[in-house]
Protein backbone atom coordinates (compact mmCIF):
# COMPACT_ATOMS: atom_id res chain seq x y z
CA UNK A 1 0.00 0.00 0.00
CA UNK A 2 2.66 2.38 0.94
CA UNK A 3 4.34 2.35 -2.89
CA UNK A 4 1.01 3.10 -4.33
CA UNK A 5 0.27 5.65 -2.33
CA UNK A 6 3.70 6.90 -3.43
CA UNK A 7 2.96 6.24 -6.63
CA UNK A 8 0.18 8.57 -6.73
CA UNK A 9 1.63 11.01 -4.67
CA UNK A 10 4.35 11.38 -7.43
CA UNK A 11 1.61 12.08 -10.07
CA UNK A 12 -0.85 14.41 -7.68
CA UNK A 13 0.71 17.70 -9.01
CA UNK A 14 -0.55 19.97 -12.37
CA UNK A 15 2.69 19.66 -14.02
CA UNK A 16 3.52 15.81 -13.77
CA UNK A 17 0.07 14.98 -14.79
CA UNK A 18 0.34 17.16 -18.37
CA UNK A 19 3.44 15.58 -18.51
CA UNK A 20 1.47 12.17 -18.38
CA UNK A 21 -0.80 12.89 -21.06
CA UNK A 22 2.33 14.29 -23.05
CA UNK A 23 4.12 11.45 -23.00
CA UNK A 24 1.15 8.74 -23.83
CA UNK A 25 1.49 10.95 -27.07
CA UNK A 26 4.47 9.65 -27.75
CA UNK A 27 8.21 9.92 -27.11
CA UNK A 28 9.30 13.40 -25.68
CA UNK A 29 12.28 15.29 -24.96
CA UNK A 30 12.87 17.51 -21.92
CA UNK A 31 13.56 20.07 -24.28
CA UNK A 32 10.42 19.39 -26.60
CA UNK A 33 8.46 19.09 -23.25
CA UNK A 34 9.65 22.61 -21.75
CA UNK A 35 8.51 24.44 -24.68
CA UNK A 36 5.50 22.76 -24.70
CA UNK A 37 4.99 23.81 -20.41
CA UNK A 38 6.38 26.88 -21.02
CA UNK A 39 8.85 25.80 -17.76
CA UNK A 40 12.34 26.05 -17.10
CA UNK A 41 14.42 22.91 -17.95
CA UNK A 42 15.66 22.50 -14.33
CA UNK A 43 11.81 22.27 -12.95
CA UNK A 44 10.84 19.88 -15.90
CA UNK A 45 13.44 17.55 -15.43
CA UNK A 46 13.11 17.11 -11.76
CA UNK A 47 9.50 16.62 -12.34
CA UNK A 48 10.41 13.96 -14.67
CA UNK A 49 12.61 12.46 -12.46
CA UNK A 50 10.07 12.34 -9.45
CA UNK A 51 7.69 10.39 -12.27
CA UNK A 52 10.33 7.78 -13.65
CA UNK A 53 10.67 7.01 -9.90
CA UNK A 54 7.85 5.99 -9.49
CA UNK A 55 7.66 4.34 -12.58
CA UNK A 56 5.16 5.93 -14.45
CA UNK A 57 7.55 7.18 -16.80
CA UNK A 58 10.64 5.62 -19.14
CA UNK A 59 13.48 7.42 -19.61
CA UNK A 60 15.70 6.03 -22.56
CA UNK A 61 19.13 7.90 -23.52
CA UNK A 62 19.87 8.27 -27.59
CA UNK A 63 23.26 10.10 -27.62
CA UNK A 64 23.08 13.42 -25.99
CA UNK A 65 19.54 12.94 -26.06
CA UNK A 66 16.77 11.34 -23.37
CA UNK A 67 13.49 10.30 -24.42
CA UNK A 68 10.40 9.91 -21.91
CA UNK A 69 7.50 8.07 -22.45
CA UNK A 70 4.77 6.69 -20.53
CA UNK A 71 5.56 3.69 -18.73
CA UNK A 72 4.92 0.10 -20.42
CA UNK A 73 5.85 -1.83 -17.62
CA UNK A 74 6.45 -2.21 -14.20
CA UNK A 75 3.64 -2.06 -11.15
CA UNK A 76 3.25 1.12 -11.59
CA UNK A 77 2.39 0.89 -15.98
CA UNK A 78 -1.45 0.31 -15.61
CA UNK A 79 -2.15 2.83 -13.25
CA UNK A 80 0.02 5.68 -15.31
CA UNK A 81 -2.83 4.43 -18.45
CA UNK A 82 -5.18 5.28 -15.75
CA UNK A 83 -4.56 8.58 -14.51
CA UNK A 84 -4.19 9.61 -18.09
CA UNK A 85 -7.43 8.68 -19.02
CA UNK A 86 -9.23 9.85 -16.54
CA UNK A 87 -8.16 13.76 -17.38
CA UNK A 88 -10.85 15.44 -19.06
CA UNK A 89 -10.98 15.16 -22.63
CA UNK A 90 -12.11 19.09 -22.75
CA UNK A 91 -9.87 20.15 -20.20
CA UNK A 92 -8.53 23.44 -21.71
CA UNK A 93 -4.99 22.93 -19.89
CA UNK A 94 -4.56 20.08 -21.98
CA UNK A 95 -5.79 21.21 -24.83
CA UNK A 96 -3.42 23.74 -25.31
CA UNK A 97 -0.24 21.34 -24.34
CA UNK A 98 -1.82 19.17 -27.44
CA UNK A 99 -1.58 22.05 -29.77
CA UNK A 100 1.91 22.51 -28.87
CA UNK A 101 2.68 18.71 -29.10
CA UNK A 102 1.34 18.88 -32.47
CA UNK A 103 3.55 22.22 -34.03
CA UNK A 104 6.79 20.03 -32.34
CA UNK A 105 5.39 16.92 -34.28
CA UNK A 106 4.59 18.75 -37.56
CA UNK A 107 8.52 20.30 -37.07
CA UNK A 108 10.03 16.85 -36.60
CA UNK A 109 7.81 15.56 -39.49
CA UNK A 110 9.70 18.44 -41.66
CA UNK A 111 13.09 17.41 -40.66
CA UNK A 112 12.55 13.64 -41.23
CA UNK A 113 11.03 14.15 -44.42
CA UNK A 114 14.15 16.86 -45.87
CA UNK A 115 16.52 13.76 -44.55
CA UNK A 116 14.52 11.31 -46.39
CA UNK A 117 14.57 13.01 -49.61
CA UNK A 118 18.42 13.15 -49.28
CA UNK A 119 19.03 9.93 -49.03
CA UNK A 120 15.72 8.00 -50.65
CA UNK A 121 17.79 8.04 -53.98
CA UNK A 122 20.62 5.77 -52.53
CA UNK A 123 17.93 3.28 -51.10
CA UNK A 124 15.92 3.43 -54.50
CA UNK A 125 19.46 2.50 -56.48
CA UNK A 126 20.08 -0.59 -54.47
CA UNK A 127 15.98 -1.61 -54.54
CA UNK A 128 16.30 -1.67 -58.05
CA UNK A 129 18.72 -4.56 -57.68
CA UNK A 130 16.20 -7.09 -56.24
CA UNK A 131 12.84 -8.70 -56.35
CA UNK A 132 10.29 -5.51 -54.85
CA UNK A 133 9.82 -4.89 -51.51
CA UNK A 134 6.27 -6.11 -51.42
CA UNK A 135 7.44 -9.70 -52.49
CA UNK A 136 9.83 -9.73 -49.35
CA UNK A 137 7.75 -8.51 -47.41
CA UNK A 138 4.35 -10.65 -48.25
CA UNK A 139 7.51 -13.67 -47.60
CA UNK A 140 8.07 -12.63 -44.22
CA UNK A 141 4.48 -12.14 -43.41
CA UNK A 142 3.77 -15.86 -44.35
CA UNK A 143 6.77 -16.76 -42.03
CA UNK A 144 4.92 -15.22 -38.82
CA UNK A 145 2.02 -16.95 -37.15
CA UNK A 146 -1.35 -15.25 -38.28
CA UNK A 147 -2.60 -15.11 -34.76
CA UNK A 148 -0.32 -12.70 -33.69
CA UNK A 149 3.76 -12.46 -32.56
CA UNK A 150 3.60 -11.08 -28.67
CA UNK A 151 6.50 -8.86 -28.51
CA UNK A 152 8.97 -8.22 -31.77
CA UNK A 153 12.06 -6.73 -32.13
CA UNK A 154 13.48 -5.42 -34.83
CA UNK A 155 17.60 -4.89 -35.25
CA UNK A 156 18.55 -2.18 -37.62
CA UNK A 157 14.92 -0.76 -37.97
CA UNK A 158 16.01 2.25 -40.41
CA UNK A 159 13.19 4.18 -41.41
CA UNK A 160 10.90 1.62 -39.37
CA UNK A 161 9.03 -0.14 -42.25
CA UNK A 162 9.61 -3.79 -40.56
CA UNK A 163 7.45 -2.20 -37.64
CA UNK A 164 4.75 -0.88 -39.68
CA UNK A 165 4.86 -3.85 -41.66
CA UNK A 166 4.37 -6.61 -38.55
CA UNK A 167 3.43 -3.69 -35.58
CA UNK A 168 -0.47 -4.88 -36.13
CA UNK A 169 0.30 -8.86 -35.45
CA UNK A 170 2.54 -7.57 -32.53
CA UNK A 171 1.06 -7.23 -28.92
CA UNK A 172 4.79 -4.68 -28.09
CA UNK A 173 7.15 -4.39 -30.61
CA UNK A 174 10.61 -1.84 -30.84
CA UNK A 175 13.21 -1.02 -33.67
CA UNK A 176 16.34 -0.25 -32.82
CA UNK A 177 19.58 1.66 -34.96
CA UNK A 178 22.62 3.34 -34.29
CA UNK A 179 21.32 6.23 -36.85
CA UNK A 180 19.08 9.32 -34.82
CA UNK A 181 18.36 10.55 -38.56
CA UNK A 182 17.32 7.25 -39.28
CA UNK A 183 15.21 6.75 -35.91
CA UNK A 184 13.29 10.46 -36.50
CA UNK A 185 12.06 8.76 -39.74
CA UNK A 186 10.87 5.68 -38.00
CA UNK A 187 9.14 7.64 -35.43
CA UNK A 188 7.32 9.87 -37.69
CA UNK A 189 6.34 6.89 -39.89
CA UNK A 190 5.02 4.65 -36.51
CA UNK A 191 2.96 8.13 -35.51
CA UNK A 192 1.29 8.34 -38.85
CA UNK A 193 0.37 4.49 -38.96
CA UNK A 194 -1.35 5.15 -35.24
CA UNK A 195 1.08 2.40 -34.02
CA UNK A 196 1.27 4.05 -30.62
CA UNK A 197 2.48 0.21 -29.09
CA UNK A 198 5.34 0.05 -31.07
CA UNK A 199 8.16 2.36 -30.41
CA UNK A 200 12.22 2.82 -31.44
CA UNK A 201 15.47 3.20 -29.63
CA UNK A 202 19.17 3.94 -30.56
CA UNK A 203 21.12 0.97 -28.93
CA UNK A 204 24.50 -0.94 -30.25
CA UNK A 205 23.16 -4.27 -32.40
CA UNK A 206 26.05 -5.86 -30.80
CA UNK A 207 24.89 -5.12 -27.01
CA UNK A 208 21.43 -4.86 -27.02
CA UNK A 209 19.52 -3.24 -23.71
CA UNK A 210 17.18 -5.91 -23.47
CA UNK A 211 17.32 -8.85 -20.99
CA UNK A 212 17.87 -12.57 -21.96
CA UNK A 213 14.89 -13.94 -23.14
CA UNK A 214 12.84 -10.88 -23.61
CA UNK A 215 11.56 -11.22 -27.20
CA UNK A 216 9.05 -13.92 -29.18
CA UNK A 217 10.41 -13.05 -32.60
CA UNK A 218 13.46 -10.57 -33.68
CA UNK A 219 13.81 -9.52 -37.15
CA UNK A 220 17.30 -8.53 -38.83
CA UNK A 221 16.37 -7.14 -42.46
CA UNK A 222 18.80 -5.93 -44.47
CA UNK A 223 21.30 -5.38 -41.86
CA UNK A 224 24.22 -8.08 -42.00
CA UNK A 225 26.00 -6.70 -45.06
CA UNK A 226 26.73 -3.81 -42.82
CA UNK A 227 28.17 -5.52 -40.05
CA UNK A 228 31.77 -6.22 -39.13
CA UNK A 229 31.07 -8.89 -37.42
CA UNK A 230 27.52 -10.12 -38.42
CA UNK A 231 28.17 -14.02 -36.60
CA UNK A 232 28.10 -11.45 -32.90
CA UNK A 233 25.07 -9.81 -34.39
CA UNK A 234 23.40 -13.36 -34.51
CA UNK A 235 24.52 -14.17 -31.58
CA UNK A 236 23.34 -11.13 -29.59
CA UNK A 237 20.02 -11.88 -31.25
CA UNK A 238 19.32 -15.06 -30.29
CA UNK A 239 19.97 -14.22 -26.70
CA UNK A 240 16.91 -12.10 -27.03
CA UNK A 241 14.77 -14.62 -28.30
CA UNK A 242 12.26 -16.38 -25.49
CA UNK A 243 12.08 -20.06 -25.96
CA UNK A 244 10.08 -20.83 -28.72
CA UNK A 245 10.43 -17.92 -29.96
CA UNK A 246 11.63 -17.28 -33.83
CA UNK A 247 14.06 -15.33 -35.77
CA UNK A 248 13.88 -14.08 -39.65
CA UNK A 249 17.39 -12.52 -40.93
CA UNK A 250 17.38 -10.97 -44.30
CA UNK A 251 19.99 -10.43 -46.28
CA UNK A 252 21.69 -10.90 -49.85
CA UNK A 253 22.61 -14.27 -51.73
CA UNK A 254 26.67 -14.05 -52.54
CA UNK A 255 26.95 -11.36 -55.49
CA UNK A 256 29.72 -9.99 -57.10
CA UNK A 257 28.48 -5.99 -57.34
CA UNK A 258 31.80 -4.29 -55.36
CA UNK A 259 29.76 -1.25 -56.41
CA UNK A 260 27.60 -1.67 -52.57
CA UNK A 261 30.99 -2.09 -50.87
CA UNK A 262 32.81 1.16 -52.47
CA UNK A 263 29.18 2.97 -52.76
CA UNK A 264 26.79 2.04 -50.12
CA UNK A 265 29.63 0.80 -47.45
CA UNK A 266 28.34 -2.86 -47.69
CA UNK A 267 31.13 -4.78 -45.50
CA UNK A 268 30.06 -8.25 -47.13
CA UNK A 269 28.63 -9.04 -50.64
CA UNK A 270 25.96 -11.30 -49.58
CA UNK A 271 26.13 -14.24 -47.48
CA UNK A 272 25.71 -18.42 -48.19
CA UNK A 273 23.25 -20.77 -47.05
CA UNK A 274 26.00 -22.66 -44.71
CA UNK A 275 27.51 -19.88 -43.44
CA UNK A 276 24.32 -17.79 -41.68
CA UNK A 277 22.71 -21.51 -40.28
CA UNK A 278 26.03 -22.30 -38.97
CA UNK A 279 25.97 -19.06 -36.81
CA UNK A 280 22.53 -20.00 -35.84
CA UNK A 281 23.19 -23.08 -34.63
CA UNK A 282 25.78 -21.94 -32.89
CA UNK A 283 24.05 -19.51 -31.09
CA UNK A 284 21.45 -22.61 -30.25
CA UNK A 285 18.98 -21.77 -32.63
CA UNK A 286 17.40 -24.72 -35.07
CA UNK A 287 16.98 -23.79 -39.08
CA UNK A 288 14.36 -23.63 -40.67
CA UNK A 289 14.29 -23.78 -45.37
CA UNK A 290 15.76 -21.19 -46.47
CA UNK A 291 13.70 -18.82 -49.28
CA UNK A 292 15.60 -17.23 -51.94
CA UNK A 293 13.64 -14.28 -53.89
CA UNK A 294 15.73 -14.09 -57.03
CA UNK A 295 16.38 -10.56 -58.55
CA UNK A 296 18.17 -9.06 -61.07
CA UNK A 297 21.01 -9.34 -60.44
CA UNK A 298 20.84 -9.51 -56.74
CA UNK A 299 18.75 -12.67 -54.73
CA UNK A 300 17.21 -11.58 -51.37
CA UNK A 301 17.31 -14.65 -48.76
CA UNK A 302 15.21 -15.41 -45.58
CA UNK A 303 16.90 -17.49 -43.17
CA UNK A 304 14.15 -18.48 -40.58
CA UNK A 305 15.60 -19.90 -37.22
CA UNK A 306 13.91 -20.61 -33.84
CA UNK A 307 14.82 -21.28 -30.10
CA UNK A 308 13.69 -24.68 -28.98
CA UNK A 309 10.88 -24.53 -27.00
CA UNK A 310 12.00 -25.64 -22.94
CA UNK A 311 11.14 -29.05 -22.17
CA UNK A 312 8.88 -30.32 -19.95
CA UNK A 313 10.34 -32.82 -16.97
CA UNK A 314 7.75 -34.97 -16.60
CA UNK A 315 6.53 -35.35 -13.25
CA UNK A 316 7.28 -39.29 -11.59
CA UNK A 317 3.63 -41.36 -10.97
CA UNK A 318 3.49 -42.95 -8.19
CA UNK A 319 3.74 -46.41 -8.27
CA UNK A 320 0.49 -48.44 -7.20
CA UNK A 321 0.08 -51.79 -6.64
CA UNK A 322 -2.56 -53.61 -7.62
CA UNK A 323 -5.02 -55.28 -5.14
CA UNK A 324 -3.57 -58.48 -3.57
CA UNK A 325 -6.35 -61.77 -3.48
């Protein structure tokens, strides 16, 4: 009893409880969030501190940058849903903190899109290589159970399209990337689809922030050409993975086009069959066929691996006897 009424201690005051129905908006700087209060940084951020406390709110670091967001979970998760709900629709307060939200969302929309014009020309180039997107992505689609993933993750997400793409069969799911460019896309592209459970982070492919365990399916599209070391990056995502859980790596079929390495910083042109199910196995994952979607001239691959569900010890019977005559 005494950490709820903590909890709700911590959110009993004007200012933490706008900052609660900020943040169920979406991810939020403390700089976003101070123009949108009209406070000083200093009171903000120790309001924000007295709410991630108490575990109402995340707090998640991308560079120089912290992100806050409304708690998913945690004791203290369901009742932050709560409180937020029960504020007023109409209350003019909030109201006016939405209209705010909205001018900061319709600037980062305007700074994601001049980035994405930059650069949609190199990803165009290389798409041009393969089979479409749509085919790859209808593949992976009939590689995921139809009655819904639980919680995905989703190395390298880029501009976020793997999350848009499975976010509606997904109960939680989160992208991450190295790239904040990259991650200001994804967000804007996750707001606009109204896919307000599934959410991005910047975090190191190779160390991911995530317990053992903590995923039912991980996705790596696209990703391993990039990688110095893309055996580790298999590695690190099977630890993720719950039992029973599956992962889909995507990637291209050996090619000879040195153009991606000296153009496009590709580290490896393509990758076999035996070489990407030997790093699963060795990261105790079981293979499943391989699909090959040939292109011209490249071949996109899905390698489909899974955790082995944990067995069951079966419990000893007792040993009866029958009746004696």
């Amino acid at each position: 009893m005494d950490d709820l009424l903590g909890t709700l201690k911590a959110a009993a005051e004007t200012t933490r409880l706008r900052l609660l129905a900020l943040c169920a908006h979406g991810e939020l700087t403390v700089t976003e969030l101070t123009q949108i209060l009209g406070q000083s940084q200093p009171r903000v951020s120790r309001h924000l501190k007295l709410l991630c406390d108490a575990g109402l709110l995340d707090r998640f670091r991308e560079g120089t940058f912290a992100f806050f967001r409304l708690a998913e979970s945690g004791a203290s998760a369901a009742l932050a849903r709560v409180l937020v709900d029960a504020i007023p629709a109409d209350d003019p307060v909030l109201a006016l903190d939405l209209e705010r939200l909205e001018a900061i969302k319709r600037g980062r929309a305007e700074s994601a899109a001049a980035y994405f014009r930059e650069n949609a020309s190199r990803w165009h180039e290389i798409r041009a290589l393969h089979v479409p997107e749509r085919e790859v992505e209808e593949a992976l689609l009939r590689l995921l159970p139809l009655d819904g993933i639980g919680s995905l993750l989703d190395i390298g997400t880029g501009t976020g399209r793997v999350l848009e793409l499975l976010g509606p069969r997904a109960e939680r799911a989160v992208g991450v990337d190295q790239s904040r460019e990259m991650l200001a896309v994804a967000r804007l592209k996750l707001e606009e689809a109204g896919l307000r459970h599934c959410h991005v982070r910047q975090a190191d492919m190779y160390q991911l922030p995530f317990s053992t365990g903590s995923f039912d399916a991980v996705t790596v599209h696209q990703v391993l050409h990039f990688a110095e070391s893309p055996a580790e990056v298999l590695a690190e995502s099977a630890r993720v993975l719950r039992p029973g859980g599956r992962l889909l790596v995507v990637d291209f079929a050996p090619h000879g086009l040195e153009s991606l390495r000296a153009e496009h910083a590709h580290r490896r042109l393509g990758f076999a069959d035996e070489e990407v199910v030997h790093w699963c196995r060795q990261s105790g994952l079981d293979c499943g066929p391989v699909v090959h979607l040939p292109g011209d001239p490249l071949t996109v691959s899905i390698w489909p691996a899974f955790r082995p569900p944990r067995r069951s010890v079966a419990t000893p019977q007792p040993i009866t006897t029958g009746a004696l005559s």
